[in-house]
PDB file of N, CA and C in Angstrom:
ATOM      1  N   UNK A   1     -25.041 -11.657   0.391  1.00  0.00           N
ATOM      2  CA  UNK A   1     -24.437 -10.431  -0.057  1.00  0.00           C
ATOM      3  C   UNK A   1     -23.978  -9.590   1.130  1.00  0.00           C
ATOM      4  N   UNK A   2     -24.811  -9.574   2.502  1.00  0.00           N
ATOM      5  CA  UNK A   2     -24.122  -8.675   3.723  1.00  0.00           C
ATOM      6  C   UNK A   2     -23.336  -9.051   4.032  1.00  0.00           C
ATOM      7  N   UNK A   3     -22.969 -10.371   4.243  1.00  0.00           N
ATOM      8  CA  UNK A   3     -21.750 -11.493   4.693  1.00  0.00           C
ATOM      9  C   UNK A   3     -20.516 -11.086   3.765  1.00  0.00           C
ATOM     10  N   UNK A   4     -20.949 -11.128   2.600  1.00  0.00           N
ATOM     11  CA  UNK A   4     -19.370 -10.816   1.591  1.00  0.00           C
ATOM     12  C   UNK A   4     -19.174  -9.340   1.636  1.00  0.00           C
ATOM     13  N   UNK A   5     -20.011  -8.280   2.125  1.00  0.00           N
ATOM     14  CA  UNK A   5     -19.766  -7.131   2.305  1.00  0.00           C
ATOM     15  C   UNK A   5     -18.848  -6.697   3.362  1.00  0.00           C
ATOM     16  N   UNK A   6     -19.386  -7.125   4.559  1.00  0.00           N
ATOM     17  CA  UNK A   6     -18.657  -7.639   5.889  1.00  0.00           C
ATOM     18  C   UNK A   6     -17.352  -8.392   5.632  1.00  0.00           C
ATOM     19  N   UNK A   7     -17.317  -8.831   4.970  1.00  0.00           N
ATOM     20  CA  UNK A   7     -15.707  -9.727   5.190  1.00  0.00           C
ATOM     21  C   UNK A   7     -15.353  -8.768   4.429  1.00  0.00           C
ATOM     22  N   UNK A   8     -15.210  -8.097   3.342  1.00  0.00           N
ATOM     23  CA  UNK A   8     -14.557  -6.987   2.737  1.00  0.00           C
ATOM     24  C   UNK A   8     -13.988  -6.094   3.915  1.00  0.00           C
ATOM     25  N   UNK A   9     -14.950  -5.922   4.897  1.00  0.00           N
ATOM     26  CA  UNK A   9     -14.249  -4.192   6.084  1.00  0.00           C
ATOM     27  C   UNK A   9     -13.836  -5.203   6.827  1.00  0.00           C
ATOM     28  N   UNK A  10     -13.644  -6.730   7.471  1.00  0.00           N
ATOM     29  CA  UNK A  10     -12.946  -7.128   7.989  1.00  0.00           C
ATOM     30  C   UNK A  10     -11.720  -7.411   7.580  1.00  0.00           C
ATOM     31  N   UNK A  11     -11.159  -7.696   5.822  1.00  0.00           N
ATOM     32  CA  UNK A  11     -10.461  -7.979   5.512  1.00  0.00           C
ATOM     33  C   UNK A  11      -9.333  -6.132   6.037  1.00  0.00           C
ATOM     34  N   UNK A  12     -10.175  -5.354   5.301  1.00  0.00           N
ATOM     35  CA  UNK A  12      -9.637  -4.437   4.611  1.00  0.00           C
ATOM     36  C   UNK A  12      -8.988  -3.625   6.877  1.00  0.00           C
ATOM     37  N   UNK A  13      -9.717  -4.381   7.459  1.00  0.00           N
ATOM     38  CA  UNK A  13      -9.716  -3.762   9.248  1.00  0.00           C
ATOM     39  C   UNK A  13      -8.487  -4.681  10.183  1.00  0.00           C
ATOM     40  N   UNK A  14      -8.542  -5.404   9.549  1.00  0.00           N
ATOM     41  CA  UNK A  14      -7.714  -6.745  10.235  1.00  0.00           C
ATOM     42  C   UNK A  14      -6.922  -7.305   9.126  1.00  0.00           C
ATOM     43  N   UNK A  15      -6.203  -8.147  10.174  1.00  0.00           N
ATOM     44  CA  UNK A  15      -4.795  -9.144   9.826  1.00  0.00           C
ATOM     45  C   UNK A  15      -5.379 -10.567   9.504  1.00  0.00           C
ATOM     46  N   UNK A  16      -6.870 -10.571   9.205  1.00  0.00           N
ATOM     47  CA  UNK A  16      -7.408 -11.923   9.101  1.00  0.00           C
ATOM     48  C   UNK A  16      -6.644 -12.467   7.635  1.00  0.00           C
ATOM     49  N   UNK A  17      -6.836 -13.741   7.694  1.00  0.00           N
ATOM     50  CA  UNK A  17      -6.896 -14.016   5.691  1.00  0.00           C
ATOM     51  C   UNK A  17      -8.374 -14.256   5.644  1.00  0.00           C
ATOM     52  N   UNK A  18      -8.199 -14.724   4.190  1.00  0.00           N
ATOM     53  CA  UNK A  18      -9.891 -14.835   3.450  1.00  0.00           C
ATOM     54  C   UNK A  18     -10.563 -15.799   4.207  1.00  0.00           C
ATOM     55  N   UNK A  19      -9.785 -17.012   4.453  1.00  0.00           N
ATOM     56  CA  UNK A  19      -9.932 -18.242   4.736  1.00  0.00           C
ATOM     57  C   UNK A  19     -10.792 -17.414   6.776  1.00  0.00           C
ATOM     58  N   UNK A  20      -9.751 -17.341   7.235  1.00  0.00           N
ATOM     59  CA  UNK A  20     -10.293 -16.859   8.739  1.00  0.00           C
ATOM     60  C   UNK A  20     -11.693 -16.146   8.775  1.00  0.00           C
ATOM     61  N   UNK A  21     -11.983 -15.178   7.391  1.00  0.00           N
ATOM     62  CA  UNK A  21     -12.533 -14.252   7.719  1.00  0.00           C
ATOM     63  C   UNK A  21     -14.212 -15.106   7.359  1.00  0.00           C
ATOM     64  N   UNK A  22     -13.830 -16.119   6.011  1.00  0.00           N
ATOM     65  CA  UNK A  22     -14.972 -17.203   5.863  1.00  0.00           C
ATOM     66  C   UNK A  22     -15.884 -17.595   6.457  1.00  0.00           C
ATOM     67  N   UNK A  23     -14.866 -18.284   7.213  1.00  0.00           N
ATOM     68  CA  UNK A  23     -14.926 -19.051   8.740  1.00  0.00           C
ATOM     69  C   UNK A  23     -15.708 -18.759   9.896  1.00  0.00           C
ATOM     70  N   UNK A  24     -15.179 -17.251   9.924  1.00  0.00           N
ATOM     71  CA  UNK A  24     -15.614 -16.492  11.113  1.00  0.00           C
ATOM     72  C   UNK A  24     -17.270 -15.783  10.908  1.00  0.00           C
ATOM     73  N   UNK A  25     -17.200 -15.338   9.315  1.00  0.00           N
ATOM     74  CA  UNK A  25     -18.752 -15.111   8.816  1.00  0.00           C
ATOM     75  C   UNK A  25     -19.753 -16.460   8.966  1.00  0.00           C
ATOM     76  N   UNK A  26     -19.662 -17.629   8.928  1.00  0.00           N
ATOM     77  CA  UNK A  26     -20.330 -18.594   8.718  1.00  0.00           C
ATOM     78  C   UNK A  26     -20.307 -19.575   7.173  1.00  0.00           C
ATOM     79  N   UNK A  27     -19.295 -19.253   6.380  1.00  0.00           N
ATOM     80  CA  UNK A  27     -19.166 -19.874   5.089  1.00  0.00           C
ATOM     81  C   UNK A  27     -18.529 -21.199   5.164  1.00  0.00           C
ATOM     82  N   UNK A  28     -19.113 -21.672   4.462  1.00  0.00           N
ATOM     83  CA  UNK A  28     -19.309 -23.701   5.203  1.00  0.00           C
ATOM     84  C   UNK A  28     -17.591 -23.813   4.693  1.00  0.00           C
ATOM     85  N   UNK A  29     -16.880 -23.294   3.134  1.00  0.00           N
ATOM     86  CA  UNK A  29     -15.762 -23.741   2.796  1.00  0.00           C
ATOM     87  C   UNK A  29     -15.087 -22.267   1.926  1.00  0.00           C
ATOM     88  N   UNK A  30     -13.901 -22.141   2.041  1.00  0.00           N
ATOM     89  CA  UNK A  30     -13.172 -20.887   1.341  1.00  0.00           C
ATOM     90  C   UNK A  30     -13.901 -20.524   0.041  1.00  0.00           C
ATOM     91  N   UNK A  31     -13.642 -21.867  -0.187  1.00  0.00           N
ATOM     92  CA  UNK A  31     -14.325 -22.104  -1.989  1.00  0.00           C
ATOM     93  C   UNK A  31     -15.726 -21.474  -2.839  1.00  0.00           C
ATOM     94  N   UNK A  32     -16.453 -21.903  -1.312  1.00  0.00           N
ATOM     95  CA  UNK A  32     -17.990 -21.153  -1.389  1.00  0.00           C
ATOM     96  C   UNK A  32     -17.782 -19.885  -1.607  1.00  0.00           C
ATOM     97  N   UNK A  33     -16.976 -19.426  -0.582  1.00  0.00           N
ATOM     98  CA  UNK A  33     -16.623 -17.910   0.091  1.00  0.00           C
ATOM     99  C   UNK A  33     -16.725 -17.079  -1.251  1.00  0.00           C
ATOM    100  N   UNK A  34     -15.532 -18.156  -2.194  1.00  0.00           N
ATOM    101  CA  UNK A  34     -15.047 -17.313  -3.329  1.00  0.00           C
ATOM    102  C   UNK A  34     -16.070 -17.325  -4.513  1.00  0.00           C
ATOM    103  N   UNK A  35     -16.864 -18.168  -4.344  1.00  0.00           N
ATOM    104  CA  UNK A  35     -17.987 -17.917  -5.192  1.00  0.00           C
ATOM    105  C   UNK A  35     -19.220 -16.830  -4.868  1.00  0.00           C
ATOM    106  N   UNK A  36     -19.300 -16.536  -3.605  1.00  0.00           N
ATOM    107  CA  UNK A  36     -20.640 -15.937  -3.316  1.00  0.00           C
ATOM    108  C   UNK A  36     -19.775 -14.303  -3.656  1.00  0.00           C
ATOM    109  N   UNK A  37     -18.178 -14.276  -3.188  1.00  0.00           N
ATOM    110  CA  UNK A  37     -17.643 -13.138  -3.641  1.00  0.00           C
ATOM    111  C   UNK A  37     -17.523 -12.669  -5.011  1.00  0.00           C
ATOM    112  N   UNK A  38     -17.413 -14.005  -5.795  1.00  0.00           N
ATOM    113  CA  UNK A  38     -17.320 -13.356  -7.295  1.00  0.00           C
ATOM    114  C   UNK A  38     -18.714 -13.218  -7.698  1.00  0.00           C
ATOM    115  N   UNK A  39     -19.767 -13.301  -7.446  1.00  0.00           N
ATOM    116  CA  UNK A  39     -21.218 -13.232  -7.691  1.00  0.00           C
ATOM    117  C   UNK A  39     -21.018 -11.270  -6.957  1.00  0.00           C
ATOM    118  N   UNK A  40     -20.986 -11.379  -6.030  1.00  0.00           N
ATOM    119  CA  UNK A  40     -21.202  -9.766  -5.387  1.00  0.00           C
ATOM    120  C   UNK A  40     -19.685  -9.029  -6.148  1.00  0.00           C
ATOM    121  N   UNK A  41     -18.829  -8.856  -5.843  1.00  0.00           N
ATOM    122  CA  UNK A  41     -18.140  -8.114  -7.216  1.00  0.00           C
ATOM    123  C   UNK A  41     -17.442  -8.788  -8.121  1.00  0.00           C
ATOM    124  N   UNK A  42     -17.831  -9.518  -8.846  1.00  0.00           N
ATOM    125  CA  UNK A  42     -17.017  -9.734  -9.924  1.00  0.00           C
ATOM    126  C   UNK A  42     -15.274 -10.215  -9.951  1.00  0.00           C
ATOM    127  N   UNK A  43     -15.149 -10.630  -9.249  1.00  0.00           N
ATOM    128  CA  UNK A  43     -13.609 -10.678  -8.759  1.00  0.00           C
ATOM    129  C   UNK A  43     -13.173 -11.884  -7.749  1.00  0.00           C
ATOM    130  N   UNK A  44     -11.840 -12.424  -7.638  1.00  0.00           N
ATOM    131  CA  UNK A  44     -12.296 -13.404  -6.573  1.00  0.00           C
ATOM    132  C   UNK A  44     -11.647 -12.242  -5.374  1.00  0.00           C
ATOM    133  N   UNK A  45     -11.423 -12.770  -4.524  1.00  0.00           N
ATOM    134  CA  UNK A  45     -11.231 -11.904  -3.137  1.00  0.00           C
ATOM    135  C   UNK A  45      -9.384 -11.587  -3.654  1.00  0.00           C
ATOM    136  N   UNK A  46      -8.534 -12.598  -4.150  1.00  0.00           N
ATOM    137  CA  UNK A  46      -7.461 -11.830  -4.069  1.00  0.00           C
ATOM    138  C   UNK A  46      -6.773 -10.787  -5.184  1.00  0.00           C
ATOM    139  N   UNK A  47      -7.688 -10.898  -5.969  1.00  0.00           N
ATOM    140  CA  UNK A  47      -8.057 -10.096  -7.626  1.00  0.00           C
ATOM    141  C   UNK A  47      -8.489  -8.706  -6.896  1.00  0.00           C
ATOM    142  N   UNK A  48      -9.624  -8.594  -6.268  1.00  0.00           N
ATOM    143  CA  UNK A  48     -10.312  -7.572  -5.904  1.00  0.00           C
ATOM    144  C   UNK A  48      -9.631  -6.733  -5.054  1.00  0.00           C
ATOM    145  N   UNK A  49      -8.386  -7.596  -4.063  1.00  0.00           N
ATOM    146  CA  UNK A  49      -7.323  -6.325  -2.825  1.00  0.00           C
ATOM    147  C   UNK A  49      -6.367  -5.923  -3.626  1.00  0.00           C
ATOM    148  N   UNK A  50      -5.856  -7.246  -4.689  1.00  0.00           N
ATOM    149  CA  UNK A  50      -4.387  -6.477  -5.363  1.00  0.00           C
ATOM    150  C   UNK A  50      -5.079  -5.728  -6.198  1.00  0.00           C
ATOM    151  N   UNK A  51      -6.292  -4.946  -6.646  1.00  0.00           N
ATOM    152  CA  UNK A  51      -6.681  -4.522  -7.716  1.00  0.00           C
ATOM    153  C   UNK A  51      -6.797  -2.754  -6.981  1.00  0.00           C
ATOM    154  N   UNK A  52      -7.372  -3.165  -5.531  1.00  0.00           N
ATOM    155  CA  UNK A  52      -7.345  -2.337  -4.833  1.00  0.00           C
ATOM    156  C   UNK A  52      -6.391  -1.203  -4.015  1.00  0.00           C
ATOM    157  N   UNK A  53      -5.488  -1.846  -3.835  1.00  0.00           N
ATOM    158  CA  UNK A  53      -4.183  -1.616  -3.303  1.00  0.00           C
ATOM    159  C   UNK A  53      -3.167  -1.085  -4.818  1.00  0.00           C
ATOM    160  N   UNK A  54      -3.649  -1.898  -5.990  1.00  0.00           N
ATOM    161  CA  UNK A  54      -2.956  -1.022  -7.134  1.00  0.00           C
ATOM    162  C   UNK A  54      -2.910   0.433  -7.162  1.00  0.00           C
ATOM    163  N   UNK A  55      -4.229   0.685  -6.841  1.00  0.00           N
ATOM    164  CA  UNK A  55      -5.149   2.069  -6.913  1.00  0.00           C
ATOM    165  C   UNK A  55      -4.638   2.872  -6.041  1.00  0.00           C
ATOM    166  N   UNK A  56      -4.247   2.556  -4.859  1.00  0.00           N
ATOM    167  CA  UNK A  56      -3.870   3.351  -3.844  1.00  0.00           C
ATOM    168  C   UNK A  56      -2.823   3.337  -3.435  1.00  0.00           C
ATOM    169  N   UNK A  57      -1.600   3.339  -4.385  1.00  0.00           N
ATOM    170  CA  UNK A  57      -0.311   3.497  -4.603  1.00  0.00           C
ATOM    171  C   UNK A  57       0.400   4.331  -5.314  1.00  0.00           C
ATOM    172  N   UNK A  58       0.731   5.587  -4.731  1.00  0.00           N
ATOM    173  CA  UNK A  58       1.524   6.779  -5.490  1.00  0.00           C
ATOM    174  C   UNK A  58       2.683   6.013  -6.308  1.00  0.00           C
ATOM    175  N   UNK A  59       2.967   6.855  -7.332  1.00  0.00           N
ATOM    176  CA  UNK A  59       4.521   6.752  -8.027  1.00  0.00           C
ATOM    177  C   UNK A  59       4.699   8.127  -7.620  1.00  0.00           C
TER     178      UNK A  59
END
């Protein structure tokens, strides 16, 4: 759960992708990545930025 927390402020800090940021935490395959992420929020990782970035877009 600290690991998928951490790649969240790396994603959200950097030009990494999911895949780099995996990698760089210690997650053996993306795939894992996206499972231990949808276990901690509910979402896979690219559900959870475009969901995010919806939010924080004036009209």
């Amino acid at each position: 759960m600290i690991k998928v927390k951490l790649a969240v402020e790396l994603i959200e800090e950097s030009n990494y992708s999911f895949s780099e940021v995996a990698f760089k935490l210690g997650f053996s395959s993306k795939s894992y990545f996206t499972r231990c992420f949808k276990k901690v929020y509910n979402s896979t990782p690219k559900a959870y930025f475009e969901k995010d970035n919806d939010t924080n877009v004036s009209h």
